[in-house]
N, C-alpha and C. Protein backbone atom coordinates (compact mmCIF):
# COMPACT_ATOMS: atom_id res chain seq x y z
N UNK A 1 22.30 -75.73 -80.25
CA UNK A 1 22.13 -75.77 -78.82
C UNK A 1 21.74 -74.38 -78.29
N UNK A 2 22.47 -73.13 -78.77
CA UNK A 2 22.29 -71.65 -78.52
C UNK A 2 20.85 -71.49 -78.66
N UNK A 3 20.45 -71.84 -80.28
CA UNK A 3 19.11 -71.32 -80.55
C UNK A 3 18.28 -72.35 -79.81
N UNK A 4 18.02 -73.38 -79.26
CA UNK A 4 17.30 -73.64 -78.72
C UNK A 4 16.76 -73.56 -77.39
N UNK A 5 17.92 -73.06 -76.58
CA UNK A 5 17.57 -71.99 -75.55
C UNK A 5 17.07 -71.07 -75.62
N UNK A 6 17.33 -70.17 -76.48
CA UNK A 6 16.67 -68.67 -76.76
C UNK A 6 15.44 -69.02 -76.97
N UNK A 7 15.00 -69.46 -77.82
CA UNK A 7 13.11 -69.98 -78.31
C UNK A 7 12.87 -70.33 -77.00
N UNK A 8 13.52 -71.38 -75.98
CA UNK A 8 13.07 -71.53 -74.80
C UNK A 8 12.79 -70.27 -73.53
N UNK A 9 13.66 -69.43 -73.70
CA UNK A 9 13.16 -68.46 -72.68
C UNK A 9 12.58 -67.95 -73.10
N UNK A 10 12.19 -67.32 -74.25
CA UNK A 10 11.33 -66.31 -74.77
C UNK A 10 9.56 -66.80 -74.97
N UNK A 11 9.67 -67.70 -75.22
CA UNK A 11 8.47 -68.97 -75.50
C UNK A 11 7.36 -68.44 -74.73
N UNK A 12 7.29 -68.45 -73.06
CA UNK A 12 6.45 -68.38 -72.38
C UNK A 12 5.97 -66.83 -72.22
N UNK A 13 6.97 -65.82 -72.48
CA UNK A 13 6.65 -64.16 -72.73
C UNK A 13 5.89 -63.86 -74.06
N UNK A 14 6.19 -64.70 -74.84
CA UNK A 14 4.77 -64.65 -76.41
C UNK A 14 3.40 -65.63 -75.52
N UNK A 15 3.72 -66.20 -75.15
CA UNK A 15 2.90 -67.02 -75.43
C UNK A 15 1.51 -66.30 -74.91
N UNK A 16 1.71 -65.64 -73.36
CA UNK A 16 0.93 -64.87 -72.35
C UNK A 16 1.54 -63.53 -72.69
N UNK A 17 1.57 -62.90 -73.65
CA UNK A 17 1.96 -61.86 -73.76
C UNK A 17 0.32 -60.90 -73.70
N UNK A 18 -0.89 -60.99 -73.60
CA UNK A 18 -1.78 -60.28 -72.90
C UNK A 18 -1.66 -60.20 -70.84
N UNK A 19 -0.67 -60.72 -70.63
CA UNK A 19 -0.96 -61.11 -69.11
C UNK A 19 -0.81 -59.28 -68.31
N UNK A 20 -1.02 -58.78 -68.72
CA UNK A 20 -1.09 -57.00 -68.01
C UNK A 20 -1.60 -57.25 -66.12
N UNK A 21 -1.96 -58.08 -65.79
CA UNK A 21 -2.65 -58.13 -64.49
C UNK A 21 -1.30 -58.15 -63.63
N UNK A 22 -0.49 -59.35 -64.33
CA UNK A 22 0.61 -59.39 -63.57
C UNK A 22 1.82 -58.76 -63.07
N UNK A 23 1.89 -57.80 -64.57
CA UNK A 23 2.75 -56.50 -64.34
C UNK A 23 2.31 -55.79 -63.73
N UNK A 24 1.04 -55.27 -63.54
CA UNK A 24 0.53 -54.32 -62.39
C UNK A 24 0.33 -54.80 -60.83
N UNK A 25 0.52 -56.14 -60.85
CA UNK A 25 0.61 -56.33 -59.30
C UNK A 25 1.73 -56.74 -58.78
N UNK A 26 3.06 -56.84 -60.16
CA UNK A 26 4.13 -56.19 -59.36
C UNK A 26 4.64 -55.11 -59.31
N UNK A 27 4.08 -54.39 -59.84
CA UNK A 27 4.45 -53.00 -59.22
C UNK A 27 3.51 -52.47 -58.44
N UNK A 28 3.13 -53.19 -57.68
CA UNK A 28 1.67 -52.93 -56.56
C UNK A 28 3.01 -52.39 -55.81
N UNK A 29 3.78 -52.94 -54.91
CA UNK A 29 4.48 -52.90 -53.59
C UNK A 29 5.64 -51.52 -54.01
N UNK A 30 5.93 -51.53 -54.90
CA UNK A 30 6.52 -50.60 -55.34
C UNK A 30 5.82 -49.05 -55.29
N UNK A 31 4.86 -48.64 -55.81
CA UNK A 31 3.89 -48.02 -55.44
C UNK A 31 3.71 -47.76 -53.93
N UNK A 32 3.34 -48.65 -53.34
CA UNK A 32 2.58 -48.83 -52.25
C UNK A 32 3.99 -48.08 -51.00
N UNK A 33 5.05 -48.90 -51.25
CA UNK A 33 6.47 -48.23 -50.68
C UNK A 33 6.31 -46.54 -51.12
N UNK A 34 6.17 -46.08 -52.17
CA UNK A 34 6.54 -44.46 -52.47
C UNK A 34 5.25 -43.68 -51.80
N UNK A 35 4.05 -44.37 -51.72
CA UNK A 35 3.03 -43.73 -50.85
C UNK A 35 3.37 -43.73 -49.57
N UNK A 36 3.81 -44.92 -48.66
CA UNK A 36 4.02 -44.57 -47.46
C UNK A 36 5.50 -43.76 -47.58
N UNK A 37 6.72 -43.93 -47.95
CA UNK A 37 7.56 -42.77 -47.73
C UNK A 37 7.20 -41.26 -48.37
N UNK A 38 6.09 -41.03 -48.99
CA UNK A 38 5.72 -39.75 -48.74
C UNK A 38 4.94 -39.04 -47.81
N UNK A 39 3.80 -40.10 -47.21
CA UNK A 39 2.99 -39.86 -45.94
C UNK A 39 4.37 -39.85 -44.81
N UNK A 40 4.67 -40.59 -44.23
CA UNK A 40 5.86 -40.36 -43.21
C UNK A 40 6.94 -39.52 -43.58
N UNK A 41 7.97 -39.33 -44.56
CA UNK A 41 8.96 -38.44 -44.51
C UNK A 41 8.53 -37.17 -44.95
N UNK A 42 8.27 -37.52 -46.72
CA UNK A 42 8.21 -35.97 -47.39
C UNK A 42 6.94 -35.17 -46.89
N UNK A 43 5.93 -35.79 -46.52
CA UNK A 43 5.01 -34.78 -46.29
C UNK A 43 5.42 -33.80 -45.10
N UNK A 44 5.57 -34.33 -44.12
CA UNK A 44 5.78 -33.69 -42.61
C UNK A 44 7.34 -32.90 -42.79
N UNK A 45 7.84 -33.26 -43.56
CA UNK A 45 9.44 -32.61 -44.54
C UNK A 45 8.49 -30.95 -44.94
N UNK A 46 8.27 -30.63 -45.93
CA UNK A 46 7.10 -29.98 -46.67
C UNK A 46 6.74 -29.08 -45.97
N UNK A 47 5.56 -29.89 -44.83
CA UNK A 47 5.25 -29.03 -43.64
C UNK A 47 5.80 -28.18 -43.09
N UNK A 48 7.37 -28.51 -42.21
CA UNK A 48 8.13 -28.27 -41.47
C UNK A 48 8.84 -26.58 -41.90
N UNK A 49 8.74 -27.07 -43.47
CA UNK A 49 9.27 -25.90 -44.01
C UNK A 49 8.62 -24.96 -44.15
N UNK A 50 7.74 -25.28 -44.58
CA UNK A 50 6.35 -24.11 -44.49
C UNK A 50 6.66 -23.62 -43.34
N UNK A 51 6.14 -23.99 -41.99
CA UNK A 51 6.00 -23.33 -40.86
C UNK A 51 7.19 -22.35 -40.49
N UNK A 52 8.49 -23.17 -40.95
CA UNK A 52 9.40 -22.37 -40.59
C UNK A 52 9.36 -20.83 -41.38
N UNK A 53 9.35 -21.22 -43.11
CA UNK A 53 9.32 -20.16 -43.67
C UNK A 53 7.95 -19.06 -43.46
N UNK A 54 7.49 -19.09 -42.73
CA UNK A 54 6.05 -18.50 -42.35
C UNK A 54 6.82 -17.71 -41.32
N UNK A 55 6.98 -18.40 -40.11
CA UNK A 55 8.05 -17.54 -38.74
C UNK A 55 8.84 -16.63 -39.30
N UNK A 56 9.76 -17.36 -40.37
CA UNK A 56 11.33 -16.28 -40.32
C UNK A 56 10.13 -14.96 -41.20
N UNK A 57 8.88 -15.15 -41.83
CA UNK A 57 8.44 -14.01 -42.96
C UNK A 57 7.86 -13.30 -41.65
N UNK A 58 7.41 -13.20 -40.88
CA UNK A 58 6.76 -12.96 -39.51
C UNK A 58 7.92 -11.90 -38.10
N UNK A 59 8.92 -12.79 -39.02
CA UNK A 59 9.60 -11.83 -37.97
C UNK A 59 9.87 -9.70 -37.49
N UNK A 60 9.63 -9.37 -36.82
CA UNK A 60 9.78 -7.88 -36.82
C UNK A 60 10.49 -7.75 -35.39
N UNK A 61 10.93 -6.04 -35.53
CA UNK A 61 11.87 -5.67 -34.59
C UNK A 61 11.22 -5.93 -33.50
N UNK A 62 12.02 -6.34 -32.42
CA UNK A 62 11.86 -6.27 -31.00
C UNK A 62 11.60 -7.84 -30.45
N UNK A 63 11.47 -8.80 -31.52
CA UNK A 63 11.17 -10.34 -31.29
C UNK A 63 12.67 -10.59 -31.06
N UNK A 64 12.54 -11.67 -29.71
CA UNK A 64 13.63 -12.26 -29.29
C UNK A 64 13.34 -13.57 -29.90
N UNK A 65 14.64 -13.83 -30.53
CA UNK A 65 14.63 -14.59 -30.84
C UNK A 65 15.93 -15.80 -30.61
N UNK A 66 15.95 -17.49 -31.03
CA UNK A 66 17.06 -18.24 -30.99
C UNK A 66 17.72 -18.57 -32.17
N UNK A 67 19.36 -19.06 -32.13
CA UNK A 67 19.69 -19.13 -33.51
C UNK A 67 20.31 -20.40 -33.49
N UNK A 68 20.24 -20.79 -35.05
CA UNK A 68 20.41 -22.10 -35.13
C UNK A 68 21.87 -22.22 -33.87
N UNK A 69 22.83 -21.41 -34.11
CA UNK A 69 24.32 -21.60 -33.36
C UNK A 69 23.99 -21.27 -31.82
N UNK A 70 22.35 -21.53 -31.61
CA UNK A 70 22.57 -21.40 -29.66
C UNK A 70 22.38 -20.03 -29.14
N UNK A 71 22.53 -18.55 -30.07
CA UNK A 71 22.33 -17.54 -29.42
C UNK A 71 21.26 -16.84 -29.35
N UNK A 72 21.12 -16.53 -28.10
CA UNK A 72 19.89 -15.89 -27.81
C UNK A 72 19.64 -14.21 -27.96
N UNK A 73 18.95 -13.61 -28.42
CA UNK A 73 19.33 -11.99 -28.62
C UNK A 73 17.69 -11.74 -28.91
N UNK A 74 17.68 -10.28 -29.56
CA UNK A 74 16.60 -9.25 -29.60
C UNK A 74 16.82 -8.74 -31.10
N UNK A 75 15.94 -8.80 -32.06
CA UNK A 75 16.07 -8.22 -33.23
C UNK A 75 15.74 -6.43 -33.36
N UNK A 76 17.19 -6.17 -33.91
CA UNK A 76 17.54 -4.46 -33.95
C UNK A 76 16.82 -4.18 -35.09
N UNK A 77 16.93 -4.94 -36.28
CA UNK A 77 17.00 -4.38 -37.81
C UNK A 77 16.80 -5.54 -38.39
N UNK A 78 15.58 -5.60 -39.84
CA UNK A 78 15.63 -6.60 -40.45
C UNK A 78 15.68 -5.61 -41.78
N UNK A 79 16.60 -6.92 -42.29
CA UNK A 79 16.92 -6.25 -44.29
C UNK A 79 16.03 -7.36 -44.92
N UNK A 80 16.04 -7.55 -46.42
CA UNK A 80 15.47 -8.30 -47.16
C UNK A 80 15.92 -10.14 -46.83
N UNK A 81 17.53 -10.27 -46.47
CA UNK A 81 17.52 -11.29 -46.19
C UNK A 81 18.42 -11.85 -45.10
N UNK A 82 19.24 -10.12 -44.25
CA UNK A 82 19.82 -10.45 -43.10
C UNK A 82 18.97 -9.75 -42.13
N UNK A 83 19.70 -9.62 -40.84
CA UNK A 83 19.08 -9.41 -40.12
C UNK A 83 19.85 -8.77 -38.67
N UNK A 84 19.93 -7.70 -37.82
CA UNK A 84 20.77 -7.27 -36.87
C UNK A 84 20.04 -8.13 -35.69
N UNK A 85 20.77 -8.85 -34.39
CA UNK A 85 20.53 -9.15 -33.59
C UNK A 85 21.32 -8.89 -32.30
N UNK A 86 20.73 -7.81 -31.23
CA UNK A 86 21.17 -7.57 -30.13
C UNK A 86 21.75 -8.34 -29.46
N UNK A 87 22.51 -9.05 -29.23
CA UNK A 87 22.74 -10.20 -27.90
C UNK A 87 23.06 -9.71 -26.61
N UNK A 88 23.51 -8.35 -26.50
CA UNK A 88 23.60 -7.66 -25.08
C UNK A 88 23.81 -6.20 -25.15
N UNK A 89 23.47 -5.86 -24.31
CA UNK A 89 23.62 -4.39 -24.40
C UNK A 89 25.34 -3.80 -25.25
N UNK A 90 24.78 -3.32 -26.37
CA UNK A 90 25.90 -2.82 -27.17
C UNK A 90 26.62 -4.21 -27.93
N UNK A 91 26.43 -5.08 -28.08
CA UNK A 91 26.48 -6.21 -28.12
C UNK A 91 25.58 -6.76 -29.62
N UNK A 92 25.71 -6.54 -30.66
CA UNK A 92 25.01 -6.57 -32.34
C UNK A 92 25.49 -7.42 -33.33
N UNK A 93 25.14 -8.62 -33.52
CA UNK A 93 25.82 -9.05 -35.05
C UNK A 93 24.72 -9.02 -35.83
N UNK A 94 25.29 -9.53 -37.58
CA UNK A 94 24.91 -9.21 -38.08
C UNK A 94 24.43 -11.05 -38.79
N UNK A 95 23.23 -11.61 -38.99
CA UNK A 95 23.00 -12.75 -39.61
C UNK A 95 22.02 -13.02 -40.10
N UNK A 96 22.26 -13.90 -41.23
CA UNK A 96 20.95 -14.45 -42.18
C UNK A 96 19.08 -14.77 -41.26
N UNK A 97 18.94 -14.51 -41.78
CA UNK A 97 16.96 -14.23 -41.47
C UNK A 97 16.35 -15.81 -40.98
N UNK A 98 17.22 -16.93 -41.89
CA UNK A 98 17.23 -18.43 -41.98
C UNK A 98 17.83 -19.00 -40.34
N UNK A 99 19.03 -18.32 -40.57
CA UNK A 99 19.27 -18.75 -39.25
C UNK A 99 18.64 -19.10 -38.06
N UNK A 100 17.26 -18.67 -37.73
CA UNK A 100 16.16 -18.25 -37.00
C UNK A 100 15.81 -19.90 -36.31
N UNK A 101 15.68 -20.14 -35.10
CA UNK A 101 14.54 -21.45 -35.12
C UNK A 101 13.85 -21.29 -34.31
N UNK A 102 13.91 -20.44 -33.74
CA UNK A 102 13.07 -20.04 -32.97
C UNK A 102 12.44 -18.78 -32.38
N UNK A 103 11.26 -18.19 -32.28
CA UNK A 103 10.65 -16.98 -31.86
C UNK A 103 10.44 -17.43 -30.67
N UNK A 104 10.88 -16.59 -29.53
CA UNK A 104 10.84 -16.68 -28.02
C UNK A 104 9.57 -15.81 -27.84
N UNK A 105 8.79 -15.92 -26.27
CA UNK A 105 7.81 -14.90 -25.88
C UNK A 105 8.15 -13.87 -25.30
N UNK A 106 7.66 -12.84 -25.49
CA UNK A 106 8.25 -11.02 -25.06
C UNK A 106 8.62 -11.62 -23.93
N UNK A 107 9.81 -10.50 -23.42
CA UNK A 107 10.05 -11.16 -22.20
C UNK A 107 10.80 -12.31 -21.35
N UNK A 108 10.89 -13.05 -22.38
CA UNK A 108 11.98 -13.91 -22.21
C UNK A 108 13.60 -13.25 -21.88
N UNK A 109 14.20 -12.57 -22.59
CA UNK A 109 15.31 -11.95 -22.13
C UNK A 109 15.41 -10.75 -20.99
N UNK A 110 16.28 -10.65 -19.91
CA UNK A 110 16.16 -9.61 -19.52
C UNK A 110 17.46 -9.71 -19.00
């Protein structure tokens, strides 16, 4: 009874065992899913970073800038990967270069 099941499922996978058309058009949608989640997420992902890492390489003294935590200040001093930021007169911490999201226009603080 065992073995005559087994010969039965297997039967029709010999039989069409050239059928290659069919395996490739199911993994059509599969495919087709990893192209669009790379056009919509990862690409514009990718991007995002670029641009950012372009700004924070861009940065020099005297750019006001915003930080991820909301504060607004004036760059005193940049090191290799921190960075001094004025927030008020006499007023200096000291934070990562990353932190950055934003470059403000001269002038913005006063």
């Amino acid at each position: 009874m065992f073995i005559s099941s087994a010969f039965a499922q297997t039967a029709p996978a010999a039989a069409g065992g050239g059928d290659m058309m069919s395996s490739l058009t199911s993994m059509l949608p599969l495919v087709l899913m990893f192209a669009v989640l790379y056009f919509v997420m990862i690409r514009p992902q990718m991007k995002k970073q670029k641009e950012h890492r372009a700004m924070i390489d861009a940065l020099a003294k005297g750019d006001e800038v915003v930080t991820a935590g909301g504060l607004v200040g004036r760059v005193s001093k940049i090191g290799e990967g921190y960075m001094n930021v004025e927030l008020s007169a006499g007023v200096e911490v000291q934070m990562q270069r990353s932190s950055v999201v934003q470059v403000l226009p001269k002038g913005t603080m006063k």
